[in-house]
PDB file of N, CA and C in Angstrom:
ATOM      1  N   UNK A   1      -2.925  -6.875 -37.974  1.00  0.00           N
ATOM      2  CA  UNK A   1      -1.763  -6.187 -37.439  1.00  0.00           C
ATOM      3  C   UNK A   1      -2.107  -4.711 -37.271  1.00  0.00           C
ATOM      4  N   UNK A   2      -1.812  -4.019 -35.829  1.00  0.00           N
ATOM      5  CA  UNK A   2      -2.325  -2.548 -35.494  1.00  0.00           C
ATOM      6  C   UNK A   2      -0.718  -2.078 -35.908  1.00  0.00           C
ATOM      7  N   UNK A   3      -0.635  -0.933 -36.698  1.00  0.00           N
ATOM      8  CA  UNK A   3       0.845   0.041 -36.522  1.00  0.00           C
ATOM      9  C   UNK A   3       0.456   1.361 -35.807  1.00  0.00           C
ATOM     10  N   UNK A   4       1.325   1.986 -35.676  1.00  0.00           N
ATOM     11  CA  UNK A   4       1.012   3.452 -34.882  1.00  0.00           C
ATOM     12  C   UNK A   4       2.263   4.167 -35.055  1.00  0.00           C
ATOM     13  N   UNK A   5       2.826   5.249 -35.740  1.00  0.00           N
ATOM     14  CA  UNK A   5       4.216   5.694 -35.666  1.00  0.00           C
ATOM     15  C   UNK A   5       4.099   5.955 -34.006  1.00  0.00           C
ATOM     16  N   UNK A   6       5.045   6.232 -33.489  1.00  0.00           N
ATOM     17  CA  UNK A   6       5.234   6.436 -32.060  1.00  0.00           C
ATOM     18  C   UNK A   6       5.796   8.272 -32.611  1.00  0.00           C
ATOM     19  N   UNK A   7       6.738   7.762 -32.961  1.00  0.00           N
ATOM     20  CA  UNK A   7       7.795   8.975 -32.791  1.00  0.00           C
ATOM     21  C   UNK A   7       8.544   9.194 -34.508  1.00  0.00           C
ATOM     22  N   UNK A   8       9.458  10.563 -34.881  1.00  0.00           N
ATOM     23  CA  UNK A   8       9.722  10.623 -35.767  1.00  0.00           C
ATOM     24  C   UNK A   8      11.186  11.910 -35.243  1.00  0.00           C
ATOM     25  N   UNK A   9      11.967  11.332 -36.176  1.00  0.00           N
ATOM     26  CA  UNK A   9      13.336  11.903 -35.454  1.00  0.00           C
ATOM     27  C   UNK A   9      13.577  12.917 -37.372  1.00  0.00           C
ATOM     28  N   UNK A  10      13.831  13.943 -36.790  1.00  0.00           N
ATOM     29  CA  UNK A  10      14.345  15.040 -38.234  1.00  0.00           C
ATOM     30  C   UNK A  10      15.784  15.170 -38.244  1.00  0.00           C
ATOM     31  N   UNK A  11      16.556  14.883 -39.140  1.00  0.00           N
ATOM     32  CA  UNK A  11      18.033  15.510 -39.249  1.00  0.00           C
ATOM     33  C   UNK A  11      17.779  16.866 -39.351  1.00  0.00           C
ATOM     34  N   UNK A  12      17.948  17.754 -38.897  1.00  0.00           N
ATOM     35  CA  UNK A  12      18.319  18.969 -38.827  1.00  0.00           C
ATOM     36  C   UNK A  12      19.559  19.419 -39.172  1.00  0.00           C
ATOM     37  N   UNK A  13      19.543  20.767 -40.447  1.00  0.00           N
ATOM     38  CA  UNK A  13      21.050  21.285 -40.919  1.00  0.00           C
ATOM     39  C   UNK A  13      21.190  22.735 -39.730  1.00  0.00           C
ATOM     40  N   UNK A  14      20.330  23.306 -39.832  1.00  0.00           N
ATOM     41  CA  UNK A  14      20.042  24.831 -39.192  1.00  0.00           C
ATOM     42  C   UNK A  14      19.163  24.905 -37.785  1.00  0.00           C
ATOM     43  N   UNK A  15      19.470  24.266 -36.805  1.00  0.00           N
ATOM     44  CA  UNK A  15      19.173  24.160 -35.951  1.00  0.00           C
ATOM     45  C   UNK A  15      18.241  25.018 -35.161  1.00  0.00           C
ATOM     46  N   UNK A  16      19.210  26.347 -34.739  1.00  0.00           N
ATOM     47  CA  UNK A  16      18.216  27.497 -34.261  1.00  0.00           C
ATOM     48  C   UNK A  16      16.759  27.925 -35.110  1.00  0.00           C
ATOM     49  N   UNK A  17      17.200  28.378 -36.663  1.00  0.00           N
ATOM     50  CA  UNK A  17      16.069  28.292 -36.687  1.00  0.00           C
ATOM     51  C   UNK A  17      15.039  27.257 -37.835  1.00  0.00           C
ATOM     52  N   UNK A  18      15.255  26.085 -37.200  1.00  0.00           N
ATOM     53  CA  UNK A  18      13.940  25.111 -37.193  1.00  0.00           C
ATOM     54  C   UNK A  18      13.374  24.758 -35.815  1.00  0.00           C
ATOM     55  N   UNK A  19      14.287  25.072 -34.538  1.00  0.00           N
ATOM     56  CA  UNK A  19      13.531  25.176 -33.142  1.00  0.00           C
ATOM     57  C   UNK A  19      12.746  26.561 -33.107  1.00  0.00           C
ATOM     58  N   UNK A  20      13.145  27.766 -34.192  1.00  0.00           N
ATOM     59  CA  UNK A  20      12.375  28.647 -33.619  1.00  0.00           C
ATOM     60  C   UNK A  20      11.130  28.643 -34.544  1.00  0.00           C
ATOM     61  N   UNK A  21      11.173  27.915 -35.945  1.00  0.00           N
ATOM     62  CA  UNK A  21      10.278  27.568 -37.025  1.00  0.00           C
ATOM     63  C   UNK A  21       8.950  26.873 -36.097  1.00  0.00           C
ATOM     64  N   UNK A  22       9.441  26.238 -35.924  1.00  0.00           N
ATOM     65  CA  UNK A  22       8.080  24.779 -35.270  1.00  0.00           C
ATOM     66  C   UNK A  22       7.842  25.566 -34.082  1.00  0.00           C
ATOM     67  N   UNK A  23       8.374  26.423 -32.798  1.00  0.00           N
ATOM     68  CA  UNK A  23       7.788  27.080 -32.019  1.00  0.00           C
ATOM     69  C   UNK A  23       6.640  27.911 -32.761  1.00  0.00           C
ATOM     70  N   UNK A  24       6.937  28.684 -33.652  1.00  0.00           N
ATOM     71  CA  UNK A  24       6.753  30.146 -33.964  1.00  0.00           C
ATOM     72  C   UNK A  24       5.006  29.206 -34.782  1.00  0.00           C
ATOM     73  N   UNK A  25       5.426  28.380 -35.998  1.00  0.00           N
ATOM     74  CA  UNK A  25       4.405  27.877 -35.886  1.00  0.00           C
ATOM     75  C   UNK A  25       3.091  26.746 -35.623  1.00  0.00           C
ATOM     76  N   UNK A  26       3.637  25.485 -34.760  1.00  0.00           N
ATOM     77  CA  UNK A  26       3.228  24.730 -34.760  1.00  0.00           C
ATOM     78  C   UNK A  26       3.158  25.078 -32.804  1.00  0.00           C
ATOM     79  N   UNK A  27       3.489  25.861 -31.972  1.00  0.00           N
ATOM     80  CA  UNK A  27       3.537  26.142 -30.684  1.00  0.00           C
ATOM     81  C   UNK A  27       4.372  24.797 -29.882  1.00  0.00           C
ATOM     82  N   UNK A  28       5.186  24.264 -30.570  1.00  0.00           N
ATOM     83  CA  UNK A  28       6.141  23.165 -30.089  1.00  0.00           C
ATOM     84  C   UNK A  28       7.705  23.656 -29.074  1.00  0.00           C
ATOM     85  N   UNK A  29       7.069  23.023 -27.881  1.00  0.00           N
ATOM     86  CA  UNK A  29       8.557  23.396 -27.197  1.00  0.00           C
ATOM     87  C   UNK A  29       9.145  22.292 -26.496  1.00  0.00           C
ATOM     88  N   UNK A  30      10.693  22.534 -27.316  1.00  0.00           N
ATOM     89  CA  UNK A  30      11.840  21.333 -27.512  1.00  0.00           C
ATOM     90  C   UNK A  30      12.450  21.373 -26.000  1.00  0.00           C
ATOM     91  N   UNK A  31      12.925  20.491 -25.763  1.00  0.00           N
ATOM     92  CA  UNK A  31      13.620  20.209 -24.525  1.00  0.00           C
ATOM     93  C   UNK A  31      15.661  19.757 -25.185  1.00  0.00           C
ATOM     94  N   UNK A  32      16.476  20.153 -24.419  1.00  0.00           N
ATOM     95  CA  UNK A  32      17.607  20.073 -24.823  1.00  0.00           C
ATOM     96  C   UNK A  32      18.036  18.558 -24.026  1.00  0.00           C
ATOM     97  N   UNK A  33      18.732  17.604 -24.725  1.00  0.00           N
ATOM     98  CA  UNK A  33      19.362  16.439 -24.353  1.00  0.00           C
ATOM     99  C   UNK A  33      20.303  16.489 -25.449  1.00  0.00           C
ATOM    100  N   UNK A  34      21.426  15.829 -24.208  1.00  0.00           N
ATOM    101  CA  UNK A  34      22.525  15.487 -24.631  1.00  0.00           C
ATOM    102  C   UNK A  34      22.858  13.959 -24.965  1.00  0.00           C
ATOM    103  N   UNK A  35      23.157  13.696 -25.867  1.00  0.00           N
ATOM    104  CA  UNK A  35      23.193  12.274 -26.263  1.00  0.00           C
ATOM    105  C   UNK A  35      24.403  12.193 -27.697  1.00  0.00           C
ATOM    106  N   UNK A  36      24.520  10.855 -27.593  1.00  0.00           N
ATOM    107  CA  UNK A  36      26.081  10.731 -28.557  1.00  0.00           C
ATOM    108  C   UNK A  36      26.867  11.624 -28.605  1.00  0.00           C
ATOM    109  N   UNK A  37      26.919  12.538 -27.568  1.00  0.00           N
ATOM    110  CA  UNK A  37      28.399  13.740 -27.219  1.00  0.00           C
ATOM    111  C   UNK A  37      27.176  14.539 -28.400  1.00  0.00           C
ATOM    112  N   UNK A  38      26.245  15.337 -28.632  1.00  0.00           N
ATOM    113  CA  UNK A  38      25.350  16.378 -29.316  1.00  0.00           C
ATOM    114  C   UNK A  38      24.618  16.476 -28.387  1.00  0.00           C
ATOM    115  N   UNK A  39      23.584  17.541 -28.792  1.00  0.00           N
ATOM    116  CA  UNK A  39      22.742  18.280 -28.532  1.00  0.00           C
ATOM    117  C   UNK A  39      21.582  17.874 -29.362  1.00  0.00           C
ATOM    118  N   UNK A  40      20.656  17.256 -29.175  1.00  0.00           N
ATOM    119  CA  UNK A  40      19.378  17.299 -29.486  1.00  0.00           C
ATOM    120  C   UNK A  40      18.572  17.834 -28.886  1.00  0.00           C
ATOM    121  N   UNK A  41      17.404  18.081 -29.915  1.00  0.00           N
ATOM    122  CA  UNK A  41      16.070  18.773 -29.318  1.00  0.00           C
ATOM    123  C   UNK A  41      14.804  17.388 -29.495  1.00  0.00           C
ATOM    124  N   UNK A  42      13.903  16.901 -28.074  1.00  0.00           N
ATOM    125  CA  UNK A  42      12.833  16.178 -27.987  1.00  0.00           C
ATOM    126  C   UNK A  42      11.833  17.245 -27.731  1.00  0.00           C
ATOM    127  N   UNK A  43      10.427  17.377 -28.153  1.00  0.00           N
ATOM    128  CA  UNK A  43       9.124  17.478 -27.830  1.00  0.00           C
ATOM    129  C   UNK A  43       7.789  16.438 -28.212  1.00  0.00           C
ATOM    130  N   UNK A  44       7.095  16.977 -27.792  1.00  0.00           N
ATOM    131  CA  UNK A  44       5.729  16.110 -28.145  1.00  0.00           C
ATOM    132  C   UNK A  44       4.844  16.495 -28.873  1.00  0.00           C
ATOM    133  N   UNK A  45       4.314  16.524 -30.041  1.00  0.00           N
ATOM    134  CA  UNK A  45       3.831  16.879 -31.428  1.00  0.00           C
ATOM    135  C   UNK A  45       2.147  16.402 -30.981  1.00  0.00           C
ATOM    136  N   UNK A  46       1.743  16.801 -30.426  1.00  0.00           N
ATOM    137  CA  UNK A  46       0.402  15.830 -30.326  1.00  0.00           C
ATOM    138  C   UNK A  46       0.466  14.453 -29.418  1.00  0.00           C
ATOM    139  N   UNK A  47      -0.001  13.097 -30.458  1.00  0.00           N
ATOM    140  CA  UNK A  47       0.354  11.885 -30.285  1.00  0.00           C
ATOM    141  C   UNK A  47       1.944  11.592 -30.556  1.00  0.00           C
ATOM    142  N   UNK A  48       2.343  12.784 -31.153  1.00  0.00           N
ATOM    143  CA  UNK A  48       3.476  12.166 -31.655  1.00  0.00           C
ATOM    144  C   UNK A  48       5.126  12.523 -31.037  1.00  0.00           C
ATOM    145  N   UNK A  49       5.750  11.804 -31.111  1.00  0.00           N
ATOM    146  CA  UNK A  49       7.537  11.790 -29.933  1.00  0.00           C
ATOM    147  C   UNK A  49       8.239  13.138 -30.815  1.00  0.00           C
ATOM    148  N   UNK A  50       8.386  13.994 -31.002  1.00  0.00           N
ATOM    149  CA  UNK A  50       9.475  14.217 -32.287  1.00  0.00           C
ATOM    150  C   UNK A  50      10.857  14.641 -31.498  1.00  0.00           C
ATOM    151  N   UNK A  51      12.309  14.425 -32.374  1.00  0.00           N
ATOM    152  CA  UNK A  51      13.196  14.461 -31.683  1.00  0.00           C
ATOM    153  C   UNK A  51      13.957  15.120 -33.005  1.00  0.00           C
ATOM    154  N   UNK A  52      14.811  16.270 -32.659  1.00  0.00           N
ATOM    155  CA  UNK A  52      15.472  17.040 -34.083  1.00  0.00           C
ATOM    156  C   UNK A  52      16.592  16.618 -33.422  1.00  0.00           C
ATOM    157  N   UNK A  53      17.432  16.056 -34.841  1.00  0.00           N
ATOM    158  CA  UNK A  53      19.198  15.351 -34.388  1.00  0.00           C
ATOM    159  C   UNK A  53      19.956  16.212 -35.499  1.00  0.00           C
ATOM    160  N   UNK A  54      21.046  16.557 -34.988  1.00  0.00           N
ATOM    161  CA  UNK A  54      21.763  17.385 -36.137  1.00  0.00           C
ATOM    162  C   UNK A  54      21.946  16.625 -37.570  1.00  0.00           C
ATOM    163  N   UNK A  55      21.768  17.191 -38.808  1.00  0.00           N
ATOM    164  CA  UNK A  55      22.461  15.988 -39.518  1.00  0.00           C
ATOM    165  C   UNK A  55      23.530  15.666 -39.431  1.00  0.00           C
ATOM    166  N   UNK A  56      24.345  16.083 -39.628  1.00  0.00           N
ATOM    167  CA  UNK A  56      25.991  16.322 -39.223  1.00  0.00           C
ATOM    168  C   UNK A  56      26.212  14.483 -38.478  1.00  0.00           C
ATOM    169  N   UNK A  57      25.444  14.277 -37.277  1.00  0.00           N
ATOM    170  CA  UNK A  57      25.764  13.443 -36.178  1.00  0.00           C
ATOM    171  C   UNK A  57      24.592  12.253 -36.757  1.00  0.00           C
ATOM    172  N   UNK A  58      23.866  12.631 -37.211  1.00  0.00           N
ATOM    173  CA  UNK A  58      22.889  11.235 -38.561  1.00  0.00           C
ATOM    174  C   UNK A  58      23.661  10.791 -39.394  1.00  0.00           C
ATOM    175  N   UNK A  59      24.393  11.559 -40.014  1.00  0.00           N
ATOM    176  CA  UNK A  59      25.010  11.539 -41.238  1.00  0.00           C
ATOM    177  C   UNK A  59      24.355  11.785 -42.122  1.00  0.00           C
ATOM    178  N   UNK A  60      23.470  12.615 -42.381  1.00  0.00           N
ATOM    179  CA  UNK A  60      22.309  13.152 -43.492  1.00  0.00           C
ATOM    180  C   UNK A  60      23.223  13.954 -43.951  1.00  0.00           C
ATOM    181  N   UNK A  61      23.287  13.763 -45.334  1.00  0.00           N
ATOM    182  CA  UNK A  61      23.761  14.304 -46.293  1.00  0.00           C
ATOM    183  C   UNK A  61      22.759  14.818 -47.828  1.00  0.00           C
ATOM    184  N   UNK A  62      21.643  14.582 -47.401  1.00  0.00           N
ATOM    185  CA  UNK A  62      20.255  15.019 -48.117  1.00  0.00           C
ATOM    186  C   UNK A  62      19.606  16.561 -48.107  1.00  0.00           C
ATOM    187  N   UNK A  63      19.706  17.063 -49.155  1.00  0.00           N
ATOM    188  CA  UNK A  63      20.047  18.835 -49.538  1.00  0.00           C
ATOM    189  C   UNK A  63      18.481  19.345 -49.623  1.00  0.00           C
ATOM    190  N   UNK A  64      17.239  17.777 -49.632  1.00  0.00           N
ATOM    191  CA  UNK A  64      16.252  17.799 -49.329  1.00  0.00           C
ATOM    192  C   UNK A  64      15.361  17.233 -48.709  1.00  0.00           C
ATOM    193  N   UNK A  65      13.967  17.090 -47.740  1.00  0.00           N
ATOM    194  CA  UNK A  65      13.343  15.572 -47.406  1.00  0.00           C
ATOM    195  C   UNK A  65      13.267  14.903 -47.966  1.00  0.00           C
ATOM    196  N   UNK A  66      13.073  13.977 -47.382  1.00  0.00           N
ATOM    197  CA  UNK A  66      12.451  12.518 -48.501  1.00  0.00           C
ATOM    198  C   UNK A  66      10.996  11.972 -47.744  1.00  0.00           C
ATOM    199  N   UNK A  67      10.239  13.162 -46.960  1.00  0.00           N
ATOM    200  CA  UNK A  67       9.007  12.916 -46.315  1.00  0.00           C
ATOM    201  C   UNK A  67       8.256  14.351 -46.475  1.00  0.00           C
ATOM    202  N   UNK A  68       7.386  14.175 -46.820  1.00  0.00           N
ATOM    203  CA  UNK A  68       6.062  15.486 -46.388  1.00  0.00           C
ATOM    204  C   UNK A  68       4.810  15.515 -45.575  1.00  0.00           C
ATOM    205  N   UNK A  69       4.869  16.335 -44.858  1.00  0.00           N
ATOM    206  CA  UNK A  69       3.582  16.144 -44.009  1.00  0.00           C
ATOM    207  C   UNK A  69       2.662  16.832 -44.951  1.00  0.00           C
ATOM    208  N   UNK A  70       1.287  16.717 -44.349  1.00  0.00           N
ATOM    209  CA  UNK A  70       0.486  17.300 -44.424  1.00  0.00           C
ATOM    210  C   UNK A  70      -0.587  17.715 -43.200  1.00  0.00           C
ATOM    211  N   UNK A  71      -0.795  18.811 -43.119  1.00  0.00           N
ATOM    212  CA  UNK A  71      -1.159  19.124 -41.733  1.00  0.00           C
ATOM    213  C   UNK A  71      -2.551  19.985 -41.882  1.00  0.00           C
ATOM    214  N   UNK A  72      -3.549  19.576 -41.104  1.00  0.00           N
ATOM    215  CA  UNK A  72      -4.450  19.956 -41.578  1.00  0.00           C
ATOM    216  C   UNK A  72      -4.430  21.196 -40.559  1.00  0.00           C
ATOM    217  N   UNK A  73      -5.308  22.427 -40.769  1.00  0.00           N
ATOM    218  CA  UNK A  73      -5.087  23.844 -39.928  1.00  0.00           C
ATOM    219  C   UNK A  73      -6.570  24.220 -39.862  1.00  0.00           C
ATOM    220  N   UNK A  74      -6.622  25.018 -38.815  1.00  0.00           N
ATOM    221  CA  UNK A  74      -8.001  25.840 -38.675  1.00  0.00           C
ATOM    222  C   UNK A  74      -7.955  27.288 -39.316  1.00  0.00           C
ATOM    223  N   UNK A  75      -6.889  27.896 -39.380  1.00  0.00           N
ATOM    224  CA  UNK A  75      -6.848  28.564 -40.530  1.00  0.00           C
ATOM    225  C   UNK A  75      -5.561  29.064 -40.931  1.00  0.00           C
ATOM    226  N   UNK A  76      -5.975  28.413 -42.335  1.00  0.00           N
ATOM    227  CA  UNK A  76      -4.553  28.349 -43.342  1.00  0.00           C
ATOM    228  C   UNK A  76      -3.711  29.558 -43.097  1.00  0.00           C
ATOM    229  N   UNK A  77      -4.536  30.942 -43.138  1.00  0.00           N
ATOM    230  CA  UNK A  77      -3.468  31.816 -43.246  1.00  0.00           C
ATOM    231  C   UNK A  77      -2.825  32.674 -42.610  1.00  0.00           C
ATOM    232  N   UNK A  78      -3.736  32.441 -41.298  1.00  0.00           N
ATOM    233  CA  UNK A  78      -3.009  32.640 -39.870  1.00  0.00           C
ATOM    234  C   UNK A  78      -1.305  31.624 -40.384  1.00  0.00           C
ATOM    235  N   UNK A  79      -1.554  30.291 -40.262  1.00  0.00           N
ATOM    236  CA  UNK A  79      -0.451  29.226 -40.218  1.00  0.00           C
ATOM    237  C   UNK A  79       0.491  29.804 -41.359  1.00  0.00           C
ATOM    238  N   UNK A  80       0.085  30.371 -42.722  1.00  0.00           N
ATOM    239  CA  UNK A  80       0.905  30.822 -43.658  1.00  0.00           C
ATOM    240  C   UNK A  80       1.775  32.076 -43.549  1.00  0.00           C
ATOM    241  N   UNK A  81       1.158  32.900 -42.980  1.00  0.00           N
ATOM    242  CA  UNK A  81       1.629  33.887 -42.224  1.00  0.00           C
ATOM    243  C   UNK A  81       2.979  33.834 -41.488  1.00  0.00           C
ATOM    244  N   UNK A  82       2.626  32.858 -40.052  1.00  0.00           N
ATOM    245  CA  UNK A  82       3.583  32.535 -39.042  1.00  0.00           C
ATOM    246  C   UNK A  82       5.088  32.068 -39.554  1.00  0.00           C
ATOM    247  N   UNK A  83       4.464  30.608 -40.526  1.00  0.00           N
ATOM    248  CA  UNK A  83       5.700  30.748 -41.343  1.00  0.00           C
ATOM    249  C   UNK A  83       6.281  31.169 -42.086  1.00  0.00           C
ATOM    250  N   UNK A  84       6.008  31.757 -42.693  1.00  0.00           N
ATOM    251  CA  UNK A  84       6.634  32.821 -43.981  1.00  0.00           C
ATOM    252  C   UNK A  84       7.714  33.892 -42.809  1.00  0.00           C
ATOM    253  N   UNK A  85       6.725  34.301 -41.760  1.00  0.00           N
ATOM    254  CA  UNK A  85       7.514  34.894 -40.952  1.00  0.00           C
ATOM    255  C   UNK A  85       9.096  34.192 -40.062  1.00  0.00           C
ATOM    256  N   UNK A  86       8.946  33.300 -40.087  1.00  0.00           N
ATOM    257  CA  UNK A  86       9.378  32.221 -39.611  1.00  0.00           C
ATOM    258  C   UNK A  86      11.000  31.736 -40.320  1.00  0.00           C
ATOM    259  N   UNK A  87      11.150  32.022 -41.421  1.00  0.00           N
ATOM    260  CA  UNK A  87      11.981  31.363 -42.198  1.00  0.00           C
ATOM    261  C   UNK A  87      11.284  30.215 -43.187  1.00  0.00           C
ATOM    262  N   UNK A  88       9.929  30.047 -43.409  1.00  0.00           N
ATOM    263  CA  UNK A  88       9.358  29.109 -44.108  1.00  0.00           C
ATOM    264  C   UNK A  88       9.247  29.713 -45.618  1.00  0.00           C
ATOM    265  N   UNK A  89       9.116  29.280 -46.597  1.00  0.00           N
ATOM    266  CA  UNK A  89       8.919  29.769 -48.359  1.00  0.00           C
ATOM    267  C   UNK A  89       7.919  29.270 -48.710  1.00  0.00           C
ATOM    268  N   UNK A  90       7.443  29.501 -49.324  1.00  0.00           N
ATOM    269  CA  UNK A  90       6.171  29.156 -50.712  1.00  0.00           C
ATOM    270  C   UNK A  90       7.071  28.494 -51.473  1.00  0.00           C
ATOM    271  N   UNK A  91       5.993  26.698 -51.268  1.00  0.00           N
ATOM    272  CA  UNK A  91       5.999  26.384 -52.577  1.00  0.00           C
ATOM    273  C   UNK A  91       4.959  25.944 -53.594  1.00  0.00           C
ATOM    274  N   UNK A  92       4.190  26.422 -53.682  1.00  0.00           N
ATOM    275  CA  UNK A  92       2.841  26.556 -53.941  1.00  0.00           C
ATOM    276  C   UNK A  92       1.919  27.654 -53.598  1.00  0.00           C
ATOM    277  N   UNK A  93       1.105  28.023 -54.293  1.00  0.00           N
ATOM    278  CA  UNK A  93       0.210  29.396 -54.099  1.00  0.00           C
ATOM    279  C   UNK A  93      -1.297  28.337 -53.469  1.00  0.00           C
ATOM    280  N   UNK A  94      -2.051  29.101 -52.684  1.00  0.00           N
ATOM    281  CA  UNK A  94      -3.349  28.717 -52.142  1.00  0.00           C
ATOM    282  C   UNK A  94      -4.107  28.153 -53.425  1.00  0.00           C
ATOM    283  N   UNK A  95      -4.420  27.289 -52.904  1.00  0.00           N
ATOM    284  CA  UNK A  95      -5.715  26.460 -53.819  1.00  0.00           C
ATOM    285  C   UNK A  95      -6.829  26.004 -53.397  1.00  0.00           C
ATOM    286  N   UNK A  96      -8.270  25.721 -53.919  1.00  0.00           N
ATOM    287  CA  UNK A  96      -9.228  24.964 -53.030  1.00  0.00           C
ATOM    288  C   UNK A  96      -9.651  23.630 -54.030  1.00  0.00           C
ATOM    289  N   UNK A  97      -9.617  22.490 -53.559  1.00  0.00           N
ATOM    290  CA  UNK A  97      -9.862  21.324 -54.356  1.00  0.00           C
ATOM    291  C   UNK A  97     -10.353  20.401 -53.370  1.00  0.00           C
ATOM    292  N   UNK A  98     -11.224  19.907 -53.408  1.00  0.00           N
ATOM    293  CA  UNK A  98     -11.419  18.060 -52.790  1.00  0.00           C
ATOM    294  C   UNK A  98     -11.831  18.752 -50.981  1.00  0.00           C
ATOM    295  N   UNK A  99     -12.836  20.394 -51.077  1.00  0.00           N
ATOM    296  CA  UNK A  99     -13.219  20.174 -49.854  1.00  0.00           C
ATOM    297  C   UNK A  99     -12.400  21.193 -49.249  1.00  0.00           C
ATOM    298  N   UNK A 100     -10.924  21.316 -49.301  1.00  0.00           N
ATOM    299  CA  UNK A 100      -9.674  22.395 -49.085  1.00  0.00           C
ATOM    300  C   UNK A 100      -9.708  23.140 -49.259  1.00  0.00           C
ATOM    301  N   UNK A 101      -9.168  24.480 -48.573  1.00  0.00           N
ATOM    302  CA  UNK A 101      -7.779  25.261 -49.413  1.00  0.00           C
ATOM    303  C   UNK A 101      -6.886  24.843 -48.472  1.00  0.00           C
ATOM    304  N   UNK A 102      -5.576  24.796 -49.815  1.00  0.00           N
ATOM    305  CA  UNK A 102      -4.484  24.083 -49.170  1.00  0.00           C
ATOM    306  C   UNK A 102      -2.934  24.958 -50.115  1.00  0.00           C
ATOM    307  N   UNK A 103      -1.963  25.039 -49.076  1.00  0.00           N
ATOM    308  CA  UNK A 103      -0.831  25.373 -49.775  1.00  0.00           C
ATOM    309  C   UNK A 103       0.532  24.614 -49.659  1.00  0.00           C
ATOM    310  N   UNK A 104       0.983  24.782 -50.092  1.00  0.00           N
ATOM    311  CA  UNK A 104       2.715  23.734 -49.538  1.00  0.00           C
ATOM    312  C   UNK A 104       3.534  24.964 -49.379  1.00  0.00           C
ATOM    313  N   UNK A 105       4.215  24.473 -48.464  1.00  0.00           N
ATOM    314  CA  UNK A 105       5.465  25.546 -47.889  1.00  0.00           C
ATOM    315  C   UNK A 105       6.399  24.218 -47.599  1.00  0.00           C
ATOM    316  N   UNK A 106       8.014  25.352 -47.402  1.00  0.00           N
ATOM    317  CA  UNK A 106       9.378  24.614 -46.993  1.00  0.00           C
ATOM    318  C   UNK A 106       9.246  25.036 -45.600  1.00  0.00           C
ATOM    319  N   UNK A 107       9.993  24.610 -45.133  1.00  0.00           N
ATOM    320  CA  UNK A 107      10.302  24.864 -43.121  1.00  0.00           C
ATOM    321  C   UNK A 107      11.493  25.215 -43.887  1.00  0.00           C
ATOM    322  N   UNK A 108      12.581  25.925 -42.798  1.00  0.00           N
ATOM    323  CA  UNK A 108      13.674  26.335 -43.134  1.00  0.00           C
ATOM    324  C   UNK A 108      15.140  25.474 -43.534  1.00  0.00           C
ATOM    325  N   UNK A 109      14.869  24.475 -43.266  1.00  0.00           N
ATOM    326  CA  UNK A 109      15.361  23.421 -43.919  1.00  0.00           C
ATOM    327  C   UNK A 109      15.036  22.789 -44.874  1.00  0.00           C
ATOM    328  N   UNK A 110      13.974  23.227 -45.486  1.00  0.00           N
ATOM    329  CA  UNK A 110      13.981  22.885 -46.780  1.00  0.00           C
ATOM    330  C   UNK A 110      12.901  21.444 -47.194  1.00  0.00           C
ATOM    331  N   UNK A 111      12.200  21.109 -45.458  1.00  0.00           N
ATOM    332  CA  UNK A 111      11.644  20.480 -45.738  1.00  0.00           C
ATOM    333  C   UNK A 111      10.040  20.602 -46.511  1.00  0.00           C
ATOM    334  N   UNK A 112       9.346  19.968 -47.053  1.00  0.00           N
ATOM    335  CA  UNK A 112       7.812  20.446 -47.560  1.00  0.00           C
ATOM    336  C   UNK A 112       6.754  19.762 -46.705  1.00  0.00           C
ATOM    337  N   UNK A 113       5.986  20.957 -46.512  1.00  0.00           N
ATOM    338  CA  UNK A 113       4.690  20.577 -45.862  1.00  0.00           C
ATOM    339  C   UNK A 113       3.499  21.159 -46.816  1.00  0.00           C
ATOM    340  N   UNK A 114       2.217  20.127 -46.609  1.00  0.00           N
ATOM    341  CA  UNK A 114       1.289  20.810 -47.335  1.00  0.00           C
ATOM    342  C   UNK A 114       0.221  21.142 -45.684  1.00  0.00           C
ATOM    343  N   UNK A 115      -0.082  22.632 -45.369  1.00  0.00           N
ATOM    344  CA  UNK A 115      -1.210  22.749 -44.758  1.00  0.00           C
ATOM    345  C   UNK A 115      -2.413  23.178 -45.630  1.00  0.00           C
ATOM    346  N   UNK A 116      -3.523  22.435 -44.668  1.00  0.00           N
ATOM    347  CA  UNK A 116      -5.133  21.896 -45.567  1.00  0.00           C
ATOM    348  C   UNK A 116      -5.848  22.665 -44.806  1.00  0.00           C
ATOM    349  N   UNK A 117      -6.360  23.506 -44.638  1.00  0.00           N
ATOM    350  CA  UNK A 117      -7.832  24.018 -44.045  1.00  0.00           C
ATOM    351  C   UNK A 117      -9.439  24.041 -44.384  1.00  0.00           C
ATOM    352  N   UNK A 118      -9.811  23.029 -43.941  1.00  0.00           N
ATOM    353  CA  UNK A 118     -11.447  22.245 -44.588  1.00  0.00           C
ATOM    354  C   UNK A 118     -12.886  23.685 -44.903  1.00  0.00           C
ATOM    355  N   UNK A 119     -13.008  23.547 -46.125  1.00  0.00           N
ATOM    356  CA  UNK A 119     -14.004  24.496 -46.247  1.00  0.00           C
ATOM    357  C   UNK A 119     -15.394  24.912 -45.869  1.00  0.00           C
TER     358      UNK A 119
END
């Protein structure tokens, strides 16, 4: 059996800025559709569909993710930078282990990402 995620849809609480988060650092630009009487944002992540839905209109009622990426970077602190600038937080200080340095940050929603930059 082959799987492949296609696509991955985010409840979004703070809308503006997690469209201006993922611009500012991942260079992602959302397209506006209207669907179930809202406003969503679709772009294309790479291979991947992503589509931000308000929570509100999900019904996400989750104060945190229940998913983490991990994203590997060409350099960490260019990417640490952008977001911090961004509305992103530290949650984790730089480390190097297993080949890495790697840190975890929130997006402004509060979600966690770990970016990896190979040594």
């Amino acid at each position: 059996m082959n799987y492949q995620i296609e696509g991955l849809t985010i409840a979004i609480t703070d809308m503006p800025k997690m469209l201006g988060f993922y611009k500012a650092v991942f260079d992602i630009n959302f397209t506006e559709q209207e669907m179930y009487g809202a406003k969503l944002y679709a772009a294309q992540w790479g291979d991947l569909k992503l589509l931000f839905c308000p929570a509100s209109l999900a019904q996400n009622t989750a104060e945190q993710n229940r998913h983490q990426f991990d994203i590997v970077v060409d350099d960490l602190d260019q990417v640490l930078q952008a977001a911090k600038a961004h509305g992103g937080q530290m949650m984790s200080h730089v480390t190097e282990e297993g080949g890495f340095r790697s840190a975890g940050l929130y997006d402004p929603d509060h979600n966690s990402m770990v970016f990896k930059q190979k040594l």
